[in-house]
Each structure stands twice: as structure tokens, then as C-alpha cells.
C-alpha atoms as a PDB file:
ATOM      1  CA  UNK A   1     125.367 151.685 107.770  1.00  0.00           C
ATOM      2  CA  UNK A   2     127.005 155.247 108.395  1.00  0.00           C
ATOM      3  CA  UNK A   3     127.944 157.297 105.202  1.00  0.00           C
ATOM      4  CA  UNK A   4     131.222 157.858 107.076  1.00  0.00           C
ATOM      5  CA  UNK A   5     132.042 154.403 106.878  1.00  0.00           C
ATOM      6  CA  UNK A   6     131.934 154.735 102.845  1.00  0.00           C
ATOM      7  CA  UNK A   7     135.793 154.984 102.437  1.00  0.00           C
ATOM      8  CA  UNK A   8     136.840 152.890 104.743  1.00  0.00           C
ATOM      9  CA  UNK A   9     134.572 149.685 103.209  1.00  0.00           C
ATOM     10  CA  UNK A  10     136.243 151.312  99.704  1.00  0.00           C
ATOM     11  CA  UNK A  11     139.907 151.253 100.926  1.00  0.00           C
ATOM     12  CA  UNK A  12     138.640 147.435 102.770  1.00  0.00           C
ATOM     13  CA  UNK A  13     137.440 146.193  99.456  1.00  0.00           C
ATOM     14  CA  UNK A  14     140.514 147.432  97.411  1.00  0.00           C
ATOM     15  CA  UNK A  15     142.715 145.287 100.510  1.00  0.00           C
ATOM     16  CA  UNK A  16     140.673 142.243 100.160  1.00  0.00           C
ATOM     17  CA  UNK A  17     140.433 142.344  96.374  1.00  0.00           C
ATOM     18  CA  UNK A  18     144.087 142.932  96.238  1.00  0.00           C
ATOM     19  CA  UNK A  19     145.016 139.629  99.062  1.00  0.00           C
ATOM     20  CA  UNK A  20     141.936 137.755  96.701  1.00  0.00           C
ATOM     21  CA  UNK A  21     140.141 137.587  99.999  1.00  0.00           C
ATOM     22  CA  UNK A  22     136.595 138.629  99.349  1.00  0.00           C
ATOM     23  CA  UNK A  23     135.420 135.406  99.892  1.00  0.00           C
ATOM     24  CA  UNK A  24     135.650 137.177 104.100  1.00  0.00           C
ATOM     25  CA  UNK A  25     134.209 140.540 103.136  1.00  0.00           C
ATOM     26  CA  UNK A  26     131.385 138.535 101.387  1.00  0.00           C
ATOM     27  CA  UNK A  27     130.290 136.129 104.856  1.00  0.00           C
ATOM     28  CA  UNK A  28     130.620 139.567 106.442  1.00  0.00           C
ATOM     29  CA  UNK A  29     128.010 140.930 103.718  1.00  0.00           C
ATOM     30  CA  UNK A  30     126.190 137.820 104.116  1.00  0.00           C
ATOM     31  CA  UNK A  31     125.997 138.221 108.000  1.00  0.00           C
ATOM     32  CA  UNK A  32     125.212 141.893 107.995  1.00  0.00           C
ATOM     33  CA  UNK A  33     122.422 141.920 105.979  1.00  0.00           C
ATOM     34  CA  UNK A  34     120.701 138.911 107.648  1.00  0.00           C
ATOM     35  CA  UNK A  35     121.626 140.351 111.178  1.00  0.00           C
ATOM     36  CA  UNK A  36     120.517 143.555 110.619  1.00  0.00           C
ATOM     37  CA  UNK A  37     117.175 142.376 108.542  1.00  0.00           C
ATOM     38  CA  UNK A  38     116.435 140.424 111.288  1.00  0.00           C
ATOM     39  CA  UNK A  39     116.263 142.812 113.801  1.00  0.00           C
ATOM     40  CA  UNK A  40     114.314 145.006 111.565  1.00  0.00           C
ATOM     41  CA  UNK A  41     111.956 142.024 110.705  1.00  0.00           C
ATOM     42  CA  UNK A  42     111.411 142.030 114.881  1.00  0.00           C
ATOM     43  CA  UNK A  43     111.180 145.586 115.951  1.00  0.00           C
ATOM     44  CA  UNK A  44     109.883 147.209 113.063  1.00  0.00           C
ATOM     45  CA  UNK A  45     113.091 149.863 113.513  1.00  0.00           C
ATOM     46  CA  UNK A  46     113.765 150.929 109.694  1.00  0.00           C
ATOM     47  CA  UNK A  47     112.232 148.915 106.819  1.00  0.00           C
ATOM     48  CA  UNK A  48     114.113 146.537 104.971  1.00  0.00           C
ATOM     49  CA  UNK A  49     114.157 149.067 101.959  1.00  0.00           C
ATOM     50  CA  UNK A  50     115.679 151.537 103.592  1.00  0.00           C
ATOM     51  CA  UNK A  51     118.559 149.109 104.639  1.00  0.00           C
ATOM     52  CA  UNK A  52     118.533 147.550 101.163  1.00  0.00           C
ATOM     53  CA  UNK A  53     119.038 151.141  99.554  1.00  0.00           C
ATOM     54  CA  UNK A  54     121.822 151.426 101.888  1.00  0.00           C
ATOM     55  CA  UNK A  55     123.504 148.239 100.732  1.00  0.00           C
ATOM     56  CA  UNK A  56     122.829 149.296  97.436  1.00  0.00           C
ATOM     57  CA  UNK A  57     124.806 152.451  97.788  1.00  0.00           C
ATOM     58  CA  UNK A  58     127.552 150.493  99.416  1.00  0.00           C
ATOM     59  CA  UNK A  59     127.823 147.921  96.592  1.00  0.00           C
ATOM     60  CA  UNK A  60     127.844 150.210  94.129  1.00  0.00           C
ATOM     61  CA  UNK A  61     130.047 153.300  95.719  1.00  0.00           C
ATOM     62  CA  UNK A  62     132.386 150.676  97.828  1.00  0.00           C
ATOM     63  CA  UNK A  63     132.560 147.406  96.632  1.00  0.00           C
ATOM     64  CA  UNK A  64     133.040 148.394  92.443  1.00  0.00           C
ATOM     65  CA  UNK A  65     129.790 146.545  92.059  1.00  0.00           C
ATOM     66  CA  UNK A  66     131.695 143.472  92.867  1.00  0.00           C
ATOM     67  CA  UNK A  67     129.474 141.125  91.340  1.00  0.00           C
ATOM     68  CA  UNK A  68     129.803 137.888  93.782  1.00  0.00           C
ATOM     69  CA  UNK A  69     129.186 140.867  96.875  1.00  0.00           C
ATOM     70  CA  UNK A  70     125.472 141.846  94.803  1.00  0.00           C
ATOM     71  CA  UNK A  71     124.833 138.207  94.173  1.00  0.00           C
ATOM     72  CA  UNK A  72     125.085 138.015  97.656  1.00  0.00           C
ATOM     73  CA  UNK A  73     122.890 140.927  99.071  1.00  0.00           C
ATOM     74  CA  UNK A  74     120.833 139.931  96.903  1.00  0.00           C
ATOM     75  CA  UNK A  75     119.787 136.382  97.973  1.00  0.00           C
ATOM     76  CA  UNK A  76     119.690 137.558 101.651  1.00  0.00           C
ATOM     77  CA  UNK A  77     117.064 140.432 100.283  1.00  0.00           C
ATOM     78  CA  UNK A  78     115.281 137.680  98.899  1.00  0.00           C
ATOM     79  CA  UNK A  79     115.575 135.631 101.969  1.00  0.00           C
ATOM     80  CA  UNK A  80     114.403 138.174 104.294  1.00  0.00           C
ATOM     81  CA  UNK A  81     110.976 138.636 101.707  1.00  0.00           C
ATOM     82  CA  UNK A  82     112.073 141.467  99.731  1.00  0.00           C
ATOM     83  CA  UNK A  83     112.786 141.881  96.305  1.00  0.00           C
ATOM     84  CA  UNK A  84     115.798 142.875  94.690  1.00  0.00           C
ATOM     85  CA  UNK A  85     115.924 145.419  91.860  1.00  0.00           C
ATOM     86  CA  UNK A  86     118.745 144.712  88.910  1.00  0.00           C
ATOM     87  CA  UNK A  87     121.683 146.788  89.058  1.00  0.00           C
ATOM     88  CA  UNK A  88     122.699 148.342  86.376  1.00  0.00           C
ATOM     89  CA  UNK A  89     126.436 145.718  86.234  1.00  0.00           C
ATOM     90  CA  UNK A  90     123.686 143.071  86.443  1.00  0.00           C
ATOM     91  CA  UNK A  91     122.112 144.448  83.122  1.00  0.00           C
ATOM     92  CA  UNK A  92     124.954 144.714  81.325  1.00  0.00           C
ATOM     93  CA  UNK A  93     125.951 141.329  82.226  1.00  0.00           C
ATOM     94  CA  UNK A  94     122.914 139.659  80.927  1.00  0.00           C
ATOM     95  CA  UNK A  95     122.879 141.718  78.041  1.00  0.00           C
ATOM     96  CA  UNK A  96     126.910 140.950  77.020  1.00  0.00           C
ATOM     97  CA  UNK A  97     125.713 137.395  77.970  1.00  0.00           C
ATOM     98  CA  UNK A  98     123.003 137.369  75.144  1.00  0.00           C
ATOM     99  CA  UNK A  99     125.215 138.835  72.445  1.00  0.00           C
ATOM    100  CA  UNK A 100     127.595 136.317  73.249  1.00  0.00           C
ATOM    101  CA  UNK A 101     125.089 133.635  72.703  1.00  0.00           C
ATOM    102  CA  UNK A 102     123.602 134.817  69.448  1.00  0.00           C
ATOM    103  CA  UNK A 103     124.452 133.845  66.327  1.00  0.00           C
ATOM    104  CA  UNK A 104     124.563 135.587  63.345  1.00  0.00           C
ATOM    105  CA  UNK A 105     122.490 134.735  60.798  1.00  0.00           C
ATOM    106  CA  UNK A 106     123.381 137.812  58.220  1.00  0.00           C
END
């Protein structure tokens, strides 16, 4: 996806967010990335890295590391054969999540 495009898919987000419709901007995720992979799978255009880095960006830049939106892109990375690295909102999730389930013992 075109750089240029980075503010408008920030201002879209912030709409969606604000109307709590990012259920749409996710099946447009959703379809994007499994389009686009697709086509990439077929013609050998790009690799599927290169577009993942890009939806990387885009999560992280434009969509406040929304973390339904990564969940997403992620299973459709996965789908298409290619492994997702953990963000670094994915992290810090699992990590809060483990201090929230340990109990002190002191």
C-alpha cells in the first residue's frame, strides 16, 4: 500500500473507532491482505514479506496498533504460509496478562 495513503487510513481509523465501526475496517483488512497475498502467491510480484512489513507499518503508524486489526493480519499471514512476528502491543499484552495471573507468594 502507498505511504501516501498513511494519513488517510489514520484519519479512517480515528472515524471508525470514533462510530465503533472497526468491525468494517477490519473485513476490509481481512480482504486486503488475502487479495493481495493471493495475487502475490500467483505471480510471484512482491513477496509476502514485503507486503507483511507494509501492513506492519500500517498497523502500527495507522491503526494505534488496534489490537483486533493485528489479530487479524495476523491470521491471514498465517493463512497465506507466513509467519507472523509479535508486535511489540502484543508483548506487552502477554506480559500484563502474566502479572495479572501471578500470585504473590512474598
Amino acid at each position: 500500500m502507498d505511504e501516501r495513503s498513511h494519513d488517510d487510513l489514520s484519519r479512517m481509523y480515528y472515524m471508525f473507532s470514533e462510530a465503533d465501526l472497526l468491525g468494517h475496517l477490519n473485513d476490509a483488512l481481512n480482504s486486503y491482505i488475502r487479495q493481495t497475498g493471493q495475487k502475490i502467491l500467483k505471480e510471484d510480484s512482491l513477496s509476502l514479506e514485503e507486503l507483511k512489513n507494509s501492513v506492519d507499518k500500517i498497523c502500527l503508524t495507522c491503526f494505534s496498533e488496534d489490537a483486533s486489526l493485528e489479530k487479524t493480519a495476523k491470521q491471514c499471514f498465517k493463512d497465506l504460509g507466513l509467519a507472523w512476528e509479535e508486535t511489540k502491543t502484543e508483548s506487552h499484552d502477554l506480559d500484563n496478562d502474566w502479572k495479572d495471573s501471578t500470585i504473590w507468594l512474598g
